[in-house]
N, C-alpha and C. Protein backbone atom coordinates (compact mmCIF):
# COMPACT_ATOMS: atom_id res chain seq x y z
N UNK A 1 110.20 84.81 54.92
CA UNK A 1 109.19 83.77 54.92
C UNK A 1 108.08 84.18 55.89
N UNK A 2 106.96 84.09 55.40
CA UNK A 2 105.86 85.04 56.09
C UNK A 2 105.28 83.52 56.56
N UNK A 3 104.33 83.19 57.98
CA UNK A 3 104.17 82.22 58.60
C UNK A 3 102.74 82.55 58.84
N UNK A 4 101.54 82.01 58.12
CA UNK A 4 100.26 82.46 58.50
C UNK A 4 99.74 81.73 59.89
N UNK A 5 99.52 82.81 60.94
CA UNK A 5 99.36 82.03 62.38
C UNK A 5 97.56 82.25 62.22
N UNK A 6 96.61 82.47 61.40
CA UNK A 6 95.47 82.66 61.68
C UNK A 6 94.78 81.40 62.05
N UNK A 7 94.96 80.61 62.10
CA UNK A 7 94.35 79.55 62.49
C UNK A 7 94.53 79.02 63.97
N UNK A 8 95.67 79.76 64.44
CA UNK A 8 95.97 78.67 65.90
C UNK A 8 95.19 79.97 66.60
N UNK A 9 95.26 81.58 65.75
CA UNK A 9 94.52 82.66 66.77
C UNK A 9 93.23 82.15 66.58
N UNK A 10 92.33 81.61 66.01
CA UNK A 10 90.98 81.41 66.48
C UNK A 10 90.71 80.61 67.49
N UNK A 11 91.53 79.69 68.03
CA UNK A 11 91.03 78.06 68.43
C UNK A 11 92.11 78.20 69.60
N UNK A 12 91.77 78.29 70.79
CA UNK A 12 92.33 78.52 72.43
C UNK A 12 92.80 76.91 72.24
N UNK A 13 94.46 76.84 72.52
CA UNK A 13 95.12 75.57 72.95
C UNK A 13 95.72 74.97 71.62
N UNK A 14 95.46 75.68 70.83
CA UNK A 14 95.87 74.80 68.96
C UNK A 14 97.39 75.34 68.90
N UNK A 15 97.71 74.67 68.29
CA UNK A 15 99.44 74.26 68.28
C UNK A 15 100.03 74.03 66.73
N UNK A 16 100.95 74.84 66.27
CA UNK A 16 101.52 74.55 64.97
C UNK A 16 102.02 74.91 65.07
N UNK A 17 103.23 73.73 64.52
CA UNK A 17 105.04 73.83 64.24
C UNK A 17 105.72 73.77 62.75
N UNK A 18 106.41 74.32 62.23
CA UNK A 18 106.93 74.67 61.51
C UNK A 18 108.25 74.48 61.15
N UNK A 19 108.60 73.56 60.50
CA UNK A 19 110.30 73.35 60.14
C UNK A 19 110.66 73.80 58.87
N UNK A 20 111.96 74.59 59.03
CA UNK A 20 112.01 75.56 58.28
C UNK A 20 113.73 75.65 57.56
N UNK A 21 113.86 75.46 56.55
CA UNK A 21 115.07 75.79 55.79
C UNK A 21 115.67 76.56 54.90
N UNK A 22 115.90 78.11 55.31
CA UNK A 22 115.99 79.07 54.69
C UNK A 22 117.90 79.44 53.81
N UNK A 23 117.47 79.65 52.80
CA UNK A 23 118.83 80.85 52.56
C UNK A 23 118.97 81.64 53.61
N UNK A 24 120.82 81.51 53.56
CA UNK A 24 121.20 82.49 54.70
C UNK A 24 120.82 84.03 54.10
N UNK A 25 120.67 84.96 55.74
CA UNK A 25 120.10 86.37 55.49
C UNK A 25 121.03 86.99 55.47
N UNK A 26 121.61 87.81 54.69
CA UNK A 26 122.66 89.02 54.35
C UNK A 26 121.42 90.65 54.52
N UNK A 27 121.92 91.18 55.08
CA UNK A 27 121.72 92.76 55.52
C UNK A 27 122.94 93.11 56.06
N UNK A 28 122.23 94.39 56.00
CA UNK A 28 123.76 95.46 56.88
C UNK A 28 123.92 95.41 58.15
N UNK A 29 123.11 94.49 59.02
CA UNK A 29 123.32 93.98 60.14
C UNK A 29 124.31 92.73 60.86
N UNK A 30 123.63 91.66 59.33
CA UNK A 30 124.60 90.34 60.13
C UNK A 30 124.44 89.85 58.41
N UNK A 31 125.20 88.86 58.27
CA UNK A 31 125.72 88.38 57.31
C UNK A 31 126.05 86.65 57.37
N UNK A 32 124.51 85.95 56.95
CA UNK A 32 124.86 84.40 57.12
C UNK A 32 125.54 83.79 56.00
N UNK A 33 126.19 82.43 56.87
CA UNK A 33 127.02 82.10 55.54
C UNK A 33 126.36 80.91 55.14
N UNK A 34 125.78 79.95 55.91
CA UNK A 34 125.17 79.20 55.26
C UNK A 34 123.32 79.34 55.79
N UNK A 35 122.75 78.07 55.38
CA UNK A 35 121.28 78.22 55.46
C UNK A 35 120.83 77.87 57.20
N UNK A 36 119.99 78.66 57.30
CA UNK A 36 119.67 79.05 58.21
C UNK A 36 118.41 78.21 58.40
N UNK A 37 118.27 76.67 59.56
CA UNK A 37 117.91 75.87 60.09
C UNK A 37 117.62 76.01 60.96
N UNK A 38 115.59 75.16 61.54
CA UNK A 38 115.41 75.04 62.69
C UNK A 38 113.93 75.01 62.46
N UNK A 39 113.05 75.44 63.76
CA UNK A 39 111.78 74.53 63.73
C UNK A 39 111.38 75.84 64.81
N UNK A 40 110.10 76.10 64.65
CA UNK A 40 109.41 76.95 65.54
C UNK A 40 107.87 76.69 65.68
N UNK A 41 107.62 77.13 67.05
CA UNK A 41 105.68 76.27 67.09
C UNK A 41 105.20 77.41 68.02
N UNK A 42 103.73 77.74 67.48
CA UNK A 42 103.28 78.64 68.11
C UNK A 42 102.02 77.93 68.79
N UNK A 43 101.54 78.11 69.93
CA UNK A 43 101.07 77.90 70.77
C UNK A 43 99.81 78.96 71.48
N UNK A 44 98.58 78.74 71.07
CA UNK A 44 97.38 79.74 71.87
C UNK A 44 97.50 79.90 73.04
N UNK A 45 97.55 80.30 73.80
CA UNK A 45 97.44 80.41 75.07
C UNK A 45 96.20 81.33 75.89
N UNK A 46 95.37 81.44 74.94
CA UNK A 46 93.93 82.19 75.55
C UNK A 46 94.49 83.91 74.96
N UNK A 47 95.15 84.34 76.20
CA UNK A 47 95.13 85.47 75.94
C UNK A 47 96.70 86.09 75.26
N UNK A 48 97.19 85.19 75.02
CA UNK A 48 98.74 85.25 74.63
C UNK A 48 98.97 83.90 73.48
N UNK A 49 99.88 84.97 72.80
CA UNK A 49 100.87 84.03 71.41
C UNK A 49 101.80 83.50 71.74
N UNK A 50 101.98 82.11 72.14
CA UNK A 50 103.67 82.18 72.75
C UNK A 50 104.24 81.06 71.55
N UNK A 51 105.55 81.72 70.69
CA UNK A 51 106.67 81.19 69.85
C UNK A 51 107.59 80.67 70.97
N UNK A 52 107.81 79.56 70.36
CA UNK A 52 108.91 79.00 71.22
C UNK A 52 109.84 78.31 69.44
N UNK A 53 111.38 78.74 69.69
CA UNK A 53 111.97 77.88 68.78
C UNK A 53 113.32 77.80 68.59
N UNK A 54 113.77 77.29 67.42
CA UNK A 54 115.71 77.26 67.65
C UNK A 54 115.77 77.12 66.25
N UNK A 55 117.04 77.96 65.88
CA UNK A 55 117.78 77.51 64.47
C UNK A 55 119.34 77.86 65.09
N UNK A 56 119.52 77.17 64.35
CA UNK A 56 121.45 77.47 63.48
C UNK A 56 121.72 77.83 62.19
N UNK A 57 123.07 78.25 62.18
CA UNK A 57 123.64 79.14 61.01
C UNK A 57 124.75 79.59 61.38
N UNK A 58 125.70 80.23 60.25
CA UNK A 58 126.96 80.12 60.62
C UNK A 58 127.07 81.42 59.78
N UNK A 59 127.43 82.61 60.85
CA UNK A 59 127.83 84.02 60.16
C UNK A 59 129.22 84.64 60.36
N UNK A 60 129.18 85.71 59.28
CA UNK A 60 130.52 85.73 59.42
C UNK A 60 131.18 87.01 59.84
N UNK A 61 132.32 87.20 60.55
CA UNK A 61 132.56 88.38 61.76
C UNK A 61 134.09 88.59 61.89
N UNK A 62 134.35 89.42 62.14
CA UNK A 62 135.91 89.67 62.13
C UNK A 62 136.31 89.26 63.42
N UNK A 63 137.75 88.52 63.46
CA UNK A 63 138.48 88.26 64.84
C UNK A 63 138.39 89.19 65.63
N UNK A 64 138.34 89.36 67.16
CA UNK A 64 138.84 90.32 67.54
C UNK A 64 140.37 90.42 67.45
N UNK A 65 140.78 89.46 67.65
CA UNK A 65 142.49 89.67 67.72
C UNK A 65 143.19 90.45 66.55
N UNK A 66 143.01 89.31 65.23
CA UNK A 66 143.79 90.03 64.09
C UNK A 66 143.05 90.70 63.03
N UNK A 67 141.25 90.67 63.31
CA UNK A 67 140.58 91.40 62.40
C UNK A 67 140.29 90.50 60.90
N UNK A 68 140.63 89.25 60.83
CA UNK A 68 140.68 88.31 59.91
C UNK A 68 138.98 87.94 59.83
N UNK A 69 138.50 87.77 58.94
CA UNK A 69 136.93 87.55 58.70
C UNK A 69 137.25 85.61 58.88
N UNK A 70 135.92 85.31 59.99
CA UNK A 70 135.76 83.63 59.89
C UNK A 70 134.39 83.61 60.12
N UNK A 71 133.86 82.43 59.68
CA UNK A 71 132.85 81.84 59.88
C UNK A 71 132.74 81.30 61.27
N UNK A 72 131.66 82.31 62.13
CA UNK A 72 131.27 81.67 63.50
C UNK A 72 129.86 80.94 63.80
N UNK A 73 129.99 80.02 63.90
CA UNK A 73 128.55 79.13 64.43
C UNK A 73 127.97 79.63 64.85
N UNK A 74 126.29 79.62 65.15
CA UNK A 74 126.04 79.88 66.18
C UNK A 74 124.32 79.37 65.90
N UNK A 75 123.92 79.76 67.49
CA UNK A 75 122.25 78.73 67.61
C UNK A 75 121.69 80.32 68.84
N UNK A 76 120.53 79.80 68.17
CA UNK A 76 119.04 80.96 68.70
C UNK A 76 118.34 79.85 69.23
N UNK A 77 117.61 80.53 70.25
CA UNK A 77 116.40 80.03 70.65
C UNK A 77 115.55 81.68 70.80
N UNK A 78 114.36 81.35 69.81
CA UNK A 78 112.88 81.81 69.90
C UNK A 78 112.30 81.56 70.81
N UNK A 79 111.75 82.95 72.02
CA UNK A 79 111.41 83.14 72.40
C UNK A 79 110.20 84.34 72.50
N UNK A 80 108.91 84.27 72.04
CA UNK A 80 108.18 85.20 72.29
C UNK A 80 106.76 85.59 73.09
N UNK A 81 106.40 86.07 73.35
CA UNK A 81 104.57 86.21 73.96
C UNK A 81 104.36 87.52 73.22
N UNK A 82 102.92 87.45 72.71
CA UNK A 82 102.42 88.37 71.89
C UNK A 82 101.37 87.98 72.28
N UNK A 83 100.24 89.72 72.88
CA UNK A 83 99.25 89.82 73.74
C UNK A 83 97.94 89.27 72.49
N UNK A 84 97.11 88.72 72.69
CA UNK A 84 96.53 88.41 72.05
C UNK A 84 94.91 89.31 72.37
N UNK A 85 94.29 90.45 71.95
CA UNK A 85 93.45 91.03 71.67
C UNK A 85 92.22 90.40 71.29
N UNK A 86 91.08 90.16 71.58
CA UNK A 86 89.69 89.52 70.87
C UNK A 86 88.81 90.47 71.38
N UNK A 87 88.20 91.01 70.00
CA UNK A 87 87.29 91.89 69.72
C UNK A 87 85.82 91.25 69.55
N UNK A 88 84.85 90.91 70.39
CA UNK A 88 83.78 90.65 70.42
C UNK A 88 83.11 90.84 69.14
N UNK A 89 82.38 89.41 68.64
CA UNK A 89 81.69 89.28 68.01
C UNK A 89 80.21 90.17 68.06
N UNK A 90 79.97 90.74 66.59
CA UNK A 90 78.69 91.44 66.59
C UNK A 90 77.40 90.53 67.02
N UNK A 91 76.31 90.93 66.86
CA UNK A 91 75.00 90.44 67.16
C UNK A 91 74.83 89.33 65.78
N UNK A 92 75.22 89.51 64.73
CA UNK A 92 74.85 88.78 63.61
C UNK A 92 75.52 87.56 63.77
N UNK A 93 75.82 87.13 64.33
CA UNK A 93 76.68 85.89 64.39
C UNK A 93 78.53 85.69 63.82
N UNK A 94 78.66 87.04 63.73
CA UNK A 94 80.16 87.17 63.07
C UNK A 94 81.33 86.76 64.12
N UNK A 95 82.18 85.79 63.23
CA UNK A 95 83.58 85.55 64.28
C UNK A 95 84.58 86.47 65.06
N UNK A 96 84.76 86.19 66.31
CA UNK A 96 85.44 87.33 67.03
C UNK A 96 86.51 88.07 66.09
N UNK A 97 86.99 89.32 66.00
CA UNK A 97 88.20 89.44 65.64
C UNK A 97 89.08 89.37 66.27
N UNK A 98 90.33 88.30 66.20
CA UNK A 98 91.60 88.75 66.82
C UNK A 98 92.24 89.54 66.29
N UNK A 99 92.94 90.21 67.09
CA UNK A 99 94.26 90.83 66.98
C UNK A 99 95.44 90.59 67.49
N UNK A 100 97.07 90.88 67.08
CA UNK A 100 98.06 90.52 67.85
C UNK A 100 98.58 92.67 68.43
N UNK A 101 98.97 92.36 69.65
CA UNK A 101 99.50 93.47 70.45
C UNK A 101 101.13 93.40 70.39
N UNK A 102 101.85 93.80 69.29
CA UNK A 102 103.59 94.01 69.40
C UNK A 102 103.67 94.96 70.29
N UNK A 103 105.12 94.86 70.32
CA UNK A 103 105.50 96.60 70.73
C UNK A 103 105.87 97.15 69.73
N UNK A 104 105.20 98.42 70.38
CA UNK A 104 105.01 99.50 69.75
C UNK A 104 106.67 100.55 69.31
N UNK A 105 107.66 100.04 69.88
CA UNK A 105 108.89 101.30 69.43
C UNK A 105 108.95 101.00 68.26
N UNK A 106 109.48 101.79 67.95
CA UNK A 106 109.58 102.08 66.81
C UNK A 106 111.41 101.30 66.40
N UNK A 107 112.03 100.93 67.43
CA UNK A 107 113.55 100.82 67.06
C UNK A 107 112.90 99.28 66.76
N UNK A 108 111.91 98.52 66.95
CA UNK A 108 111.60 97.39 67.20
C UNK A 108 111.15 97.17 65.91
N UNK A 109 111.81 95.98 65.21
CA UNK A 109 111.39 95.51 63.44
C UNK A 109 110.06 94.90 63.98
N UNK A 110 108.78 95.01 63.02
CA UNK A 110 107.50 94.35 63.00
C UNK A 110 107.78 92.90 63.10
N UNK A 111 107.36 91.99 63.91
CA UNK A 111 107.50 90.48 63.44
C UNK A 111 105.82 90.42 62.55
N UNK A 112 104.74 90.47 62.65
CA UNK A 112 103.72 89.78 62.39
C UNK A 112 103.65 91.47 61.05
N UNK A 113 102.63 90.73 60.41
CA UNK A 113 101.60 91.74 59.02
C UNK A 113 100.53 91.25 59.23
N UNK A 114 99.57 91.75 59.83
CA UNK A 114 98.45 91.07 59.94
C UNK A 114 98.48 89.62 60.76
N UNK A 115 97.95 88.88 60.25
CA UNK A 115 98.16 87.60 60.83
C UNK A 115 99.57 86.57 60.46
N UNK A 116 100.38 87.35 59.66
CA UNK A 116 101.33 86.79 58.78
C UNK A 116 102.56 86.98 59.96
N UNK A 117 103.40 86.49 60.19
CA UNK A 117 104.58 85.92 61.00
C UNK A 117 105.87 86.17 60.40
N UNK A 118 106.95 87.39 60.22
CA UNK A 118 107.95 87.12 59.34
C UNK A 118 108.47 86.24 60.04
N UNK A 119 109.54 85.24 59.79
CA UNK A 119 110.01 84.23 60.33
C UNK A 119 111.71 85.03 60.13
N UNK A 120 111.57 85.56 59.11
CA UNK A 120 113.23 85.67 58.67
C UNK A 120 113.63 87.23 59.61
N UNK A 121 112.61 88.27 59.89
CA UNK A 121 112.96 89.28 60.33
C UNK A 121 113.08 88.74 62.00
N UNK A 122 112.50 87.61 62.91
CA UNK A 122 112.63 87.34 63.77
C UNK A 122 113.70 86.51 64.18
N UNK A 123 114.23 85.78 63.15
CA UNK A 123 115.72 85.29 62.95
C UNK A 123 116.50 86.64 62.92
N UNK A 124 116.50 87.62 62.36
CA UNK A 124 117.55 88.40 62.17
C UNK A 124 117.60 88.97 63.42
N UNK A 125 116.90 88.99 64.07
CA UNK A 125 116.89 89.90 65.26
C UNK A 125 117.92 89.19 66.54
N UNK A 126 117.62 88.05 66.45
CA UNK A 126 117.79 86.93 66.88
C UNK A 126 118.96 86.41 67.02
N UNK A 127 119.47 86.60 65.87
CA UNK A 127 121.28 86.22 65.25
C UNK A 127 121.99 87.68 65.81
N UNK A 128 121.24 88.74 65.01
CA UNK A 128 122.21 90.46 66.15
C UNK A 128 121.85 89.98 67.46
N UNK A 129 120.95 89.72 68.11
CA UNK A 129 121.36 89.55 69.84
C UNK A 129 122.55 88.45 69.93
N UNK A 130 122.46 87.10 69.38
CA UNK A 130 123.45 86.28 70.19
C UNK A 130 124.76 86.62 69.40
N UNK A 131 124.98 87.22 68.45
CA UNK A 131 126.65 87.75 67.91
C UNK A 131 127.39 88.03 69.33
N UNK A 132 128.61 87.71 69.40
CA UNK A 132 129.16 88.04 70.14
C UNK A 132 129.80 89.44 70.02
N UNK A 133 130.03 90.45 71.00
CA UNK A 133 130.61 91.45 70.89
C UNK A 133 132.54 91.62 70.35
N UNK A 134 133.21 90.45 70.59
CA UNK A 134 134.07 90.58 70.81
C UNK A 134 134.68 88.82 70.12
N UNK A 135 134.39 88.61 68.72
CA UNK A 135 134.46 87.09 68.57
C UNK A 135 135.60 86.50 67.96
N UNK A 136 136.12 85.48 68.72
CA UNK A 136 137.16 85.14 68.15
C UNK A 136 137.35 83.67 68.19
N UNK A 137 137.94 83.09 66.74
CA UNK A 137 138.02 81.84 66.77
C UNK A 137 138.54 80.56 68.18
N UNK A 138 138.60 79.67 67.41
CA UNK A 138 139.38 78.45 68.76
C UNK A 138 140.62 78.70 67.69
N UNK A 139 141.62 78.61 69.46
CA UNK A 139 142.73 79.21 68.87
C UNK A 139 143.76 77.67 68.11
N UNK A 140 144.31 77.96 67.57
CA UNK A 140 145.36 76.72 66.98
C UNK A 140 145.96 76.24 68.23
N UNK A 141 146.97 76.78 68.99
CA UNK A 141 147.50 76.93 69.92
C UNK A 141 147.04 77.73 71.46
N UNK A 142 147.87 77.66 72.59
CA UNK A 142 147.22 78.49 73.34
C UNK A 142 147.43 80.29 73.08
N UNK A 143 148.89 80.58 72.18
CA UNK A 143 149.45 81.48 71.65
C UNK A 143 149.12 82.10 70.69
N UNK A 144 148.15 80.78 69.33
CA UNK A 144 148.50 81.24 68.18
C UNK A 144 146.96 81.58 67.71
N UNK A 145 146.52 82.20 66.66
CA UNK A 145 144.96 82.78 66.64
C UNK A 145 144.81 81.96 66.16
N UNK A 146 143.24 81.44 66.01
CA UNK A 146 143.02 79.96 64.70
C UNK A 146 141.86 81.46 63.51
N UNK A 147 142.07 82.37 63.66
CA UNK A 147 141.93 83.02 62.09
C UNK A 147 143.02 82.97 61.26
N UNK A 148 143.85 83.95 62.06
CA UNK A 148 144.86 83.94 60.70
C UNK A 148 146.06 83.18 61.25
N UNK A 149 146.20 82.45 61.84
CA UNK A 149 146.89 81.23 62.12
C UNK A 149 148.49 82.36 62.85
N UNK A 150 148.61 83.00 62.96
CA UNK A 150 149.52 83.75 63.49
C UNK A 150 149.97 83.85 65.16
N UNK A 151 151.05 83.84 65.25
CA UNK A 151 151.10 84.33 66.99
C UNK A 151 150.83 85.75 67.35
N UNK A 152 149.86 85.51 68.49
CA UNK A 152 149.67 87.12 69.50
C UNK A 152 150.86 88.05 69.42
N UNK A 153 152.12 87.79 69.70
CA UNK A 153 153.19 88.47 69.32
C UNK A 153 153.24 89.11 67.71
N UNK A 154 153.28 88.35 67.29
CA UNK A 154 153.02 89.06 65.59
C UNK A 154 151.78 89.65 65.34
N UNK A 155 150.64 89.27 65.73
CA UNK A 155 149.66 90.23 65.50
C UNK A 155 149.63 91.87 66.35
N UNK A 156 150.32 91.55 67.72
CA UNK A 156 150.75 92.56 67.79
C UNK A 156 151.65 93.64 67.94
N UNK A 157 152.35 93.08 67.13
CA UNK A 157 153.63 93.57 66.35
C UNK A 157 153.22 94.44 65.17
N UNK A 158 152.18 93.57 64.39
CA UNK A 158 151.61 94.18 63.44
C UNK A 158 151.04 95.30 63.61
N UNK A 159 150.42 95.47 64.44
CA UNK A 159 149.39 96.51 65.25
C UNK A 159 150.46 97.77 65.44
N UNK A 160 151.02 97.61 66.11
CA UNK A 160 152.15 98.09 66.20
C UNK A 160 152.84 99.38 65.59
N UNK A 161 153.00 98.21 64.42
CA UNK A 161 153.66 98.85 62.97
C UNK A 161 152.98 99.67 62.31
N UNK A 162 151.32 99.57 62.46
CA UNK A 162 150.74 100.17 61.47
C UNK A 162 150.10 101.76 62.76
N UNK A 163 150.58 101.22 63.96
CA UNK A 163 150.18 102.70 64.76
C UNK A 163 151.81 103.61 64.79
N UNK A 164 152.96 102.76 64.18
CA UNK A 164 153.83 104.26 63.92
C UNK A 164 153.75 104.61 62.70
N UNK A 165 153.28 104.15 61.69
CA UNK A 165 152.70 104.86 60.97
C UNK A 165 151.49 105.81 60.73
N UNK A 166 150.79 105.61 61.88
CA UNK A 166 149.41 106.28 61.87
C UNK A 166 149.81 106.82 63.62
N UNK A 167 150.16 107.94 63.64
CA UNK A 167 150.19 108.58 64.77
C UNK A 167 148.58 108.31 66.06
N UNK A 168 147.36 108.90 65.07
CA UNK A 168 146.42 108.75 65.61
C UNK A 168 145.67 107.44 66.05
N UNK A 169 146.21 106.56 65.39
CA UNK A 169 145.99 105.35 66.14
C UNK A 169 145.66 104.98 67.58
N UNK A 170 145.15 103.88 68.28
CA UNK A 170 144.68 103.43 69.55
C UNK A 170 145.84 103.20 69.95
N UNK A 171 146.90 102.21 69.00
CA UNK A 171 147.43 101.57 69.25
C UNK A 171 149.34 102.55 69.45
N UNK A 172 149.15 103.48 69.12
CA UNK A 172 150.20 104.86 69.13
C UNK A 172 150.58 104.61 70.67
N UNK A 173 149.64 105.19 71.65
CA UNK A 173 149.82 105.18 72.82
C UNK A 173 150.67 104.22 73.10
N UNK A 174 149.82 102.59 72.94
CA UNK A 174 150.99 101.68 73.39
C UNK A 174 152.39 101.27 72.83
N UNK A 175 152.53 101.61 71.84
CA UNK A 175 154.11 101.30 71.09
C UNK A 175 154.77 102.64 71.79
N UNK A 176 154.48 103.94 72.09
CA UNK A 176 155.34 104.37 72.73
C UNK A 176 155.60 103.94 74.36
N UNK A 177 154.47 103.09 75.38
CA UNK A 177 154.77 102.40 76.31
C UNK A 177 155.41 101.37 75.94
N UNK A 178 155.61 101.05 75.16
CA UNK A 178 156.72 99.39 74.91
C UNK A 178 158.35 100.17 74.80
N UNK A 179 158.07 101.17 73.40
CA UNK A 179 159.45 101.75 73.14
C UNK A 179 159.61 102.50 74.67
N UNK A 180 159.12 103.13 75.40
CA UNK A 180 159.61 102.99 76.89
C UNK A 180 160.01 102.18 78.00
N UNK A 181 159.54 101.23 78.18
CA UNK A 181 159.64 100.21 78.85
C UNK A 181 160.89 99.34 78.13
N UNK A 182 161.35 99.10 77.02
CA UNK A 182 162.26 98.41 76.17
C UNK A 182 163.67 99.67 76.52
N UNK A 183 163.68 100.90 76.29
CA UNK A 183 164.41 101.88 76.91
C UNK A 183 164.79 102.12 78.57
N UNK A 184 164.06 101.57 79.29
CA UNK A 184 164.03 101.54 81.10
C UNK A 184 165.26 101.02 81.51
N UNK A 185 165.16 99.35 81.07
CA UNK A 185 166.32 98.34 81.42
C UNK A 185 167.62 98.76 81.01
N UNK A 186 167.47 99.28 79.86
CA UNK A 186 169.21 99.43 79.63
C UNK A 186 169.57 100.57 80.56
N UNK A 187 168.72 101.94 80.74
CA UNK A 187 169.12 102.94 81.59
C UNK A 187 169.86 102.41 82.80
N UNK A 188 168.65 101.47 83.69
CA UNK A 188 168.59 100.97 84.82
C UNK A 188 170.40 99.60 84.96
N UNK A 189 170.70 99.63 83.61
CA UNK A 189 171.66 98.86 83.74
C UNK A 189 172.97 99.76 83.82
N UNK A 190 172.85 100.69 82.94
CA UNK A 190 173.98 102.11 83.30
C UNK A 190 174.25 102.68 84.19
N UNK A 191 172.89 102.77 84.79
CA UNK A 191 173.18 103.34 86.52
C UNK A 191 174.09 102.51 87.47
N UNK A 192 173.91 101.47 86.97
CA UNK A 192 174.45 100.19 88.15
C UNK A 192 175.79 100.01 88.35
N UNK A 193 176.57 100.50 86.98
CA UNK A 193 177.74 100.47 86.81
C UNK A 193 178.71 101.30 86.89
């Protein structure tokens, strides 16, 4: 959704807000599950663009625990300043040109086209920052995961199982510290006797 801001760049102090109800955004980044809600207002500020705004949406992410895909909530707040450029009017009476000043990297998605505002590429950006690194539901229990409804013990049990089958596994290392540690006590009980 492209957001034409040319009107608040001519006029120092002009103000327009925008409420907005989009289809959720699927890319190879983040993956919404429902529509993606909220309201954003841009604001002149002489020599600066400042977006201020918030949506919600609910994307979807694997547990960390058992790797089970859920739907996680979550809320943005829009935050931007964009340098605002004015190119002096000629002698003929012609209107200043503005311009907007992004940054320039290149790892950085364009928000504006001209005077045009993507709204949806500044959401996406927006939703990859607040994802959590590491997300995991509210649990059922204090024990039990609320993805796949299972106990920590069985999930990692599971884990487990599938690293003696897979030597190279993360999880290899630790099943042979358990099958050690499970081997200790009985030694330690032979000695005693």
């Amino acid at each position: 959704m492209l957001i034409d801001v040319s009107e608040v760049l001519l006029n120092i102090g002009a103000v327009a807000s925008f409420r907005f109800s989009l289809p959720p955004i699927v890319d190879a980044d983040v993956t919404c599950v429902t529509n993606v809600e909220g309201e954003v207002t841009f604001t002149n500020a002489g020599d600066t663009l400042i977006l201020r705004g918030a949506a919600t949406t609910a994307i979807e992410v694997p547990c960390a625990r058992c790797c089970h895909w859920f739907q996680f909530p979550i809320a943005v707040n829009l935050e931007e300043e964009i340098e605002i450029e004015r190119v002096p009017a000629g002698k003929r009476g012609r209107r200043p040109e503005v311009n907007l000043l992004e940054d320039g990297a290149e790892i950085a998605g364009k928000l504006f086209s001209g005077h045009n505002f993507d709204l949806v590429e500044a959401l996406r950006q927006y939703i990859i920052l607040e994802t959590p690194s590491r997300p995991e539901p509210a649990r059922i229990t204090v024990d039990r995961c609320g993805g796949c409804g299972k106990l920590d013990a069985e999930i990692l049990d599971g884990r487990l199982a599938r690293a003696r089958a897979n030597p190279a596994s993360p999880f290899a290392a630790l099943e042979a510290l358990r099958c050690r540690i499970e081997d200790e006590p009985s030694a330690a009980h032979s000695d005693s006797g």
